[in-house]
Protein backbone atom coordinates (compact mmCIF):
# COMPACT_ATOMS: atom_id res chain seq x y z
CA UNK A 1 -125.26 30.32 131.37
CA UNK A 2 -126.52 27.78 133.92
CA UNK A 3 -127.63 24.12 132.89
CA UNK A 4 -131.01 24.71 133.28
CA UNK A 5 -130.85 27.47 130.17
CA UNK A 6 -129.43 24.32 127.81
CA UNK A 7 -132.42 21.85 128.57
CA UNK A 8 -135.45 24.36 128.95
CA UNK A 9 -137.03 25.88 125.77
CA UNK A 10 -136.71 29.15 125.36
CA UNK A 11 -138.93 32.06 127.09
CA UNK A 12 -140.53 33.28 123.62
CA UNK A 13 -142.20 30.05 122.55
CA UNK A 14 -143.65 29.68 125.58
CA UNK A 15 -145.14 33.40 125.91
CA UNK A 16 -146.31 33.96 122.99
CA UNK A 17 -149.71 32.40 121.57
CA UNK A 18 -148.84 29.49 119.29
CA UNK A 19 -151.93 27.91 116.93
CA UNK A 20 -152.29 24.54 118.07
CA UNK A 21 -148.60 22.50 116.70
CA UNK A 22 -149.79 19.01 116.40
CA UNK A 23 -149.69 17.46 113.55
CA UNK A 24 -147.42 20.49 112.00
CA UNK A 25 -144.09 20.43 110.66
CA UNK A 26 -141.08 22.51 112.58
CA UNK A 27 -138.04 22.96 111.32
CA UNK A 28 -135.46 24.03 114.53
CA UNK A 29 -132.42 25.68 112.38
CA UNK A 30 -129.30 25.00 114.15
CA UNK A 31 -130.81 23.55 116.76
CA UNK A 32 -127.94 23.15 118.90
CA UNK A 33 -128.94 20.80 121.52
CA UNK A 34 -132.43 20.63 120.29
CA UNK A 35 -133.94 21.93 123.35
CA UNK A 36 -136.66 24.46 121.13
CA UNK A 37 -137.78 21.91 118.72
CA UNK A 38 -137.88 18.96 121.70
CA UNK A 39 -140.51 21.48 123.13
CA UNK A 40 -142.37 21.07 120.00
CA UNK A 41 -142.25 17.52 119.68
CA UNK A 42 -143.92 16.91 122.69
CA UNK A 43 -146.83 19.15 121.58
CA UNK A 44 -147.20 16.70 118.89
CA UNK A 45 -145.64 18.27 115.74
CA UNK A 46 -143.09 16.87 113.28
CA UNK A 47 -139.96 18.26 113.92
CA UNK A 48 -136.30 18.48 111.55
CA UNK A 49 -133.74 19.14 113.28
CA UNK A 50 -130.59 20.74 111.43
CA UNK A 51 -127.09 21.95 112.82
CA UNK A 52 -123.52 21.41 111.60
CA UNK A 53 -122.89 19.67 114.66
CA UNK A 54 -125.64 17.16 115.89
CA UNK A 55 -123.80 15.17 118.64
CA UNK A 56 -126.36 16.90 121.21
CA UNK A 57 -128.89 14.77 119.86
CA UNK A 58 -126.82 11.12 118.99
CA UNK A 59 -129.07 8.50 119.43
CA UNK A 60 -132.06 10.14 119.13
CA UNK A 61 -134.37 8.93 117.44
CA UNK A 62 -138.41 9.82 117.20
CA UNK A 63 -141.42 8.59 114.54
CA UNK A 64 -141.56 12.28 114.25
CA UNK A 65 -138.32 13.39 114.02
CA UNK A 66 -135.36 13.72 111.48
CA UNK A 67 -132.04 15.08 112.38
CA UNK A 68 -129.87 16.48 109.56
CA UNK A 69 -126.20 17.72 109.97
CA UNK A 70 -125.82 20.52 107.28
CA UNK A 71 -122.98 23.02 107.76
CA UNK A 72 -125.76 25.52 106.49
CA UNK A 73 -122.75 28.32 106.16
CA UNK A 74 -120.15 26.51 103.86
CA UNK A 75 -122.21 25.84 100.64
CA UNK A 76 -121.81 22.58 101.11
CA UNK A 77 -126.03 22.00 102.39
CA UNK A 78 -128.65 21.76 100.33
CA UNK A 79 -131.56 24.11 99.73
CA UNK A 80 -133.88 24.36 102.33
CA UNK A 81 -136.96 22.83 100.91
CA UNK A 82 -139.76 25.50 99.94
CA UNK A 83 -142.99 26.24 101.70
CA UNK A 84 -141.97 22.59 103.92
CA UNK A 85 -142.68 23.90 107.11
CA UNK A 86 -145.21 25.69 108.91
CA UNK A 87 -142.92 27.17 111.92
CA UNK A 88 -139.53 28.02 111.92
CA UNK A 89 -137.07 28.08 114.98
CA UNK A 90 -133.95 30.10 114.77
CA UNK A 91 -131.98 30.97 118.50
CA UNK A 92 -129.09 32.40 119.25
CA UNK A 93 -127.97 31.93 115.26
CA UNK A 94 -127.52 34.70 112.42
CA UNK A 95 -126.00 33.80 108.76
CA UNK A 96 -127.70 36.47 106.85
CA UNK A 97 -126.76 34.66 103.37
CA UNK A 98 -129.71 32.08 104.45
CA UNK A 99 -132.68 35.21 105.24
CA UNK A 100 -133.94 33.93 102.01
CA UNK A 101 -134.25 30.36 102.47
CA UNK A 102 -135.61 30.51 105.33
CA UNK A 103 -138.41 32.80 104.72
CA UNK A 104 -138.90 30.79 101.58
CA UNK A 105 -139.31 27.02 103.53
CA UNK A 106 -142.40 28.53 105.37
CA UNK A 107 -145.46 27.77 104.27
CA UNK A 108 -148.07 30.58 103.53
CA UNK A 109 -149.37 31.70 106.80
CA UNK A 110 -146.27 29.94 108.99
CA UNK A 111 -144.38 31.56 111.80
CA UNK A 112 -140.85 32.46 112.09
CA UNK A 113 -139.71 32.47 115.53
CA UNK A 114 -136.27 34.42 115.75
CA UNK A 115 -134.27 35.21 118.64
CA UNK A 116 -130.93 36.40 118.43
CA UNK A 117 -128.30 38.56 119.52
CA UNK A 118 -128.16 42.64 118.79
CA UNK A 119 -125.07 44.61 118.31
CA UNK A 120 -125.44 45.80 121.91
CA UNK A 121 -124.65 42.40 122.72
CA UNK A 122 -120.56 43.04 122.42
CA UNK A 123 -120.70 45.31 125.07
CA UNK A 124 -121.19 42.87 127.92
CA UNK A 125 -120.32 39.68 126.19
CA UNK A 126 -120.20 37.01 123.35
CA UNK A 127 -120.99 36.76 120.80
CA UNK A 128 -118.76 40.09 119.98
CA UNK A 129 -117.93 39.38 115.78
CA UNK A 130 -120.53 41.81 114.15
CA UNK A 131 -121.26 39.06 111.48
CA UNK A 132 -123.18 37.51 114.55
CA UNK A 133 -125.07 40.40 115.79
CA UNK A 134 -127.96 41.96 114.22
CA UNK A 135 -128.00 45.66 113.54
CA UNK A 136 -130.57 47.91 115.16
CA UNK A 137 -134.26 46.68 113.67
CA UNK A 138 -132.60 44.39 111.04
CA UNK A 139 -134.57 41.74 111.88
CA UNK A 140 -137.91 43.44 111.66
CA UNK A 141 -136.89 44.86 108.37
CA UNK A 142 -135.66 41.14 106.99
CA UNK A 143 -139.58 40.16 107.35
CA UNK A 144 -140.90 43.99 106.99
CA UNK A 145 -144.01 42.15 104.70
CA UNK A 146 -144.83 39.47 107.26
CA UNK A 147 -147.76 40.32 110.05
CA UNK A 148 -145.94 41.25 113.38
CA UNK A 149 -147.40 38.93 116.04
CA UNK A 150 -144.08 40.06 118.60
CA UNK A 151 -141.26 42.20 118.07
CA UNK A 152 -138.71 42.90 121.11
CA UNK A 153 -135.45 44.49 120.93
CA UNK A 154 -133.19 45.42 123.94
CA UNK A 155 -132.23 43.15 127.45
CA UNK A 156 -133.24 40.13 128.18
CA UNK A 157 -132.66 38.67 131.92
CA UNK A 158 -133.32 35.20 132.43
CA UNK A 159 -131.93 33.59 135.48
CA UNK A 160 -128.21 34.56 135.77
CA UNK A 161 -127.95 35.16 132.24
CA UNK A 162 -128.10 38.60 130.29
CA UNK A 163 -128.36 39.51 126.75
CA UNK A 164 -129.32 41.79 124.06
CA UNK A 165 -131.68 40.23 121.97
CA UNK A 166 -133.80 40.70 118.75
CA UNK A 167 -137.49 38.37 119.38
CA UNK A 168 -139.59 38.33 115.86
CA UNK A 169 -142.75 36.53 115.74
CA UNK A 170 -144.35 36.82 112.43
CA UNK A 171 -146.79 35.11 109.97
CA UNK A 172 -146.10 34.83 106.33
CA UNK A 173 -148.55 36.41 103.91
């Protein structure tokens, strides 16, 4: 993965067709270095920004911005807060214990935006542990109520990186 793929949001967000964000509230789920949810900042929403590990982000700081660091996989987090946000950000991160939550902080008529890796994924790299790799159509079938706005499954090539992704775009009824 080059340095370019760390600081430039990801390929979905930008190709899909996203309402208007400003003035909405984002969560970006283990937001890593908080390259998705910096994205939506600038638009002009209100963005939280949650990870186990938020060093990427020290000394940020932003009127319209928390940062939280929540090991969301040890029990030790709290809830995520219900019908909070209006768009969700997950990449490159599956703990299927929190499908729940997460569909449950959206707001009626939010998005998800999900990306991450398939089980095809351990044949030509990381991640390789199944508990980190979705099973064929799993994701579509997590949010099999929601309205389908995208759903990809298969490679992804983006600059000198390949993958086998999962992309869900979806609306909550």
């Amino acid at each position: 993965m080059n340095h370019a793929s760390l600081t430039q949001v990801c390929s979905l967000i930008t190709q899909v067709q996203l309402p208007n964000v400003s003035g909405l509230k984002v969560l970006d789920l283990a937001c890593g270095s908080g390259r998705n949810g910096l994205w939506f900042l600038a638009q002009g929403a209100h963005v939280t920004f949650i990870d186990r590990d938020i060093s990427a982000l020290n000394g940020f700081n932003h009127l319209r911005a928390e940062t939280l660091q929540w090991n969301l996989e040890d029990g030790s987090a709290p809830i995520l807060p219900v019908e909070a946000f209006d768009i969700v950000l997950v990449f490159n991160y599956l703990h299927r214990p929190l499908f729940d939550q997460i569909a449950h902080c959206i707001k009626p008529q939010g998005l998800i935006l999900y990306e991450t890796f398939t089980w095809q994924q351990a044949e030509i790299g990381r991640p390789r542990n199944p508990d980190f790799l979705l099973m064929p159509n799993e994701l579509s079938m997590v949010f099999a109520n929601w309205r389908p706005l995208h759903y990809f499954e298969g490679l992804l090539a983006e600059a000198d990186n390949r993958s086998y992704k999962a992309q869900l775009v979806a609306q909550k009824p």
